[in-house]
Protein backbone atom coordinates (compact mmCIF):
# COMPACT_ATOMS: atom_id res chain seq x y z
CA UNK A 1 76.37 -54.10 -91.89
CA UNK A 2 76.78 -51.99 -88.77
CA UNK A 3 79.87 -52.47 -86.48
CA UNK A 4 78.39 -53.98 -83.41
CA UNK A 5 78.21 -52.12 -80.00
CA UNK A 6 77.91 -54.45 -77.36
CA UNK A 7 78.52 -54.63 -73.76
CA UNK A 8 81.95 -56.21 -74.24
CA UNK A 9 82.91 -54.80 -77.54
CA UNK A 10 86.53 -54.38 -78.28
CA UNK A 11 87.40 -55.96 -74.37
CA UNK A 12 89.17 -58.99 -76.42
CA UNK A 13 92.36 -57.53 -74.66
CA UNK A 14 91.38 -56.84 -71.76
CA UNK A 15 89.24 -59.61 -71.65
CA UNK A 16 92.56 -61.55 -71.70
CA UNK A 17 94.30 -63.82 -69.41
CA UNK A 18 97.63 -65.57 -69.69
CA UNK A 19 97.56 -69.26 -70.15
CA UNK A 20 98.91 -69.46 -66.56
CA UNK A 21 96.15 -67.64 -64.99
CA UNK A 22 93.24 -69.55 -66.83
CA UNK A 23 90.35 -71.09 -64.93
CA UNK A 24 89.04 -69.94 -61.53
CA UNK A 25 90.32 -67.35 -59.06
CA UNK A 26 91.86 -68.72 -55.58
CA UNK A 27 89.10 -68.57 -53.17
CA UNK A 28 91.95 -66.24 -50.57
CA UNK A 29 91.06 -63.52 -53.14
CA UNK A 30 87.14 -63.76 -52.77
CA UNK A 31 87.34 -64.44 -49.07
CA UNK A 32 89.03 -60.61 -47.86
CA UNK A 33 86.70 -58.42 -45.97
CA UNK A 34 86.43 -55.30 -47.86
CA UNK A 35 84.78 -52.16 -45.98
CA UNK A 36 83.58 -49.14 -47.12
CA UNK A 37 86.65 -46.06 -47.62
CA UNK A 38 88.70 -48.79 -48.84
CA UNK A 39 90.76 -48.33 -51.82
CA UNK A 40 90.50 -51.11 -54.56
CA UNK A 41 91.97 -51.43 -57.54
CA UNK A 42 89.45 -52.71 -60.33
CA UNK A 43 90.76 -55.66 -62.42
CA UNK A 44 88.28 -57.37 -64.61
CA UNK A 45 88.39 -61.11 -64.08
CA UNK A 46 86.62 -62.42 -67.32
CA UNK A 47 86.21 -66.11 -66.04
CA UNK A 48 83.30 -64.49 -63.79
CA UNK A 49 80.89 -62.61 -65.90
CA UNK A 50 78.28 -61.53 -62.94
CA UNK A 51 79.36 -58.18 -61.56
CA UNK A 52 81.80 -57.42 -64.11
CA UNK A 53 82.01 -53.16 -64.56
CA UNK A 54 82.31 -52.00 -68.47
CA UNK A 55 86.20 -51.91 -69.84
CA UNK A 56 86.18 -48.08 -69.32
CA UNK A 57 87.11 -49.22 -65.38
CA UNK A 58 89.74 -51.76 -65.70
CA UNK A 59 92.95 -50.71 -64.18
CA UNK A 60 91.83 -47.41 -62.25
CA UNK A 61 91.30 -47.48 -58.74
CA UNK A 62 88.60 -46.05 -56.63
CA UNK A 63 87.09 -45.84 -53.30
CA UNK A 64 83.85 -48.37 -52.19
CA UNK A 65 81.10 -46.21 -50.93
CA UNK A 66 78.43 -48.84 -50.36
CA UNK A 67 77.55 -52.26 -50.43
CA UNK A 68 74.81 -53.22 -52.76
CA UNK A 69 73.29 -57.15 -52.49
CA UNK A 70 76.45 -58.81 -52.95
CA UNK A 71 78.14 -56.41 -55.13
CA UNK A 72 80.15 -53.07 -54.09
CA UNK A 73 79.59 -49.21 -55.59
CA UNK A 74 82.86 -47.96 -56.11
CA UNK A 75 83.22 -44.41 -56.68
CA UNK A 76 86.09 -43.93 -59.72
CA UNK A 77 87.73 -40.76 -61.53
CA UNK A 78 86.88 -40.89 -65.25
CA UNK A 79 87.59 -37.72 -66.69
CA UNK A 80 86.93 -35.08 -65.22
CA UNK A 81 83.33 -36.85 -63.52
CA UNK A 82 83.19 -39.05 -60.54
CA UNK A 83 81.00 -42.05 -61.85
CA UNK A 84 79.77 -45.37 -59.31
CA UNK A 85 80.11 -48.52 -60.71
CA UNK A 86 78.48 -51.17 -59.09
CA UNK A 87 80.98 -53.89 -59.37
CA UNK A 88 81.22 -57.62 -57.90
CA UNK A 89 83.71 -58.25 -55.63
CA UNK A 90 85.79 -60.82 -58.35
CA UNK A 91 86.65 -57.86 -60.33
CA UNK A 92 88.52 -55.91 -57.82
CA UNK A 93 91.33 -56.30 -55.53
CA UNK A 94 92.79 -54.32 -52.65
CA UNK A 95 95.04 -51.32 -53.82
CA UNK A 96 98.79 -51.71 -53.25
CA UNK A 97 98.85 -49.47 -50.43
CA UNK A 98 95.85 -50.73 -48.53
CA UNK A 99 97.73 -54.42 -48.83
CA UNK A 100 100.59 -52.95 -47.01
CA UNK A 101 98.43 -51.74 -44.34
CA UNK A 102 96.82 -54.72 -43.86
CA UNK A 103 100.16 -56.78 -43.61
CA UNK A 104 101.23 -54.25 -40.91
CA UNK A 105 104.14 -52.88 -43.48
CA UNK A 106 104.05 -49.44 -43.82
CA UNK A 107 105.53 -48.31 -46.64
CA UNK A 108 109.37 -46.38 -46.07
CA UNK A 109 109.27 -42.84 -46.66
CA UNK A 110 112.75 -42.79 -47.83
């Protein structure tokens, strides 16, 4: 029998969450306005399974380029290619950075 390549093959660890984190995401997460040139850093949420970008993604960050229905295309290094993932907006949140911004605390350049 032939090893089976699905969608979410070998994701069972990324896939993941702690027992604490079970169940659905706060609705402050789904409720930021995200525009595009915003960096994001893509985290697969595997409660939600619409909009969710293949394993390859989870963990980098990239840069939204457009919106797309209710889902973003986020532009993301993956080798030495720039590929677009269209990706729903569960699966992401704001990069470190851009959070600081937005909480007026710029980061110390000490």
């Amino acid at each position: 029998m032939t090893r089976n390549k699905g969608y979410r093959a070998l994701s069972r660890g990324i896939c993941r969450k702690k027992p604490r984190t079970r169940g659905i995401r706060p609705l402050t997460s789904l409720l930021i306005e995200y525009s595009v040139g915003d960096l994001v850093d893509i985290k697969i949420d595997s409660s939600e399974h619409t909009g969710m970008p293949y394993r390859r993604f989870h963990g980098k960050t990239g840069r939204i380029i457009a919106k797309q229905g209710n889902a973003f295309v986020v532009a993301v290094k993956d080798g030495g290619k720039e590929k677009f993932p269209v990706i729903g907006r569960a699966h992401f949140a704001p990069n470190f950075y851009l959070k600081q911004r937005m909480l007026g605390d710029e980061p110390s350049s000490e």
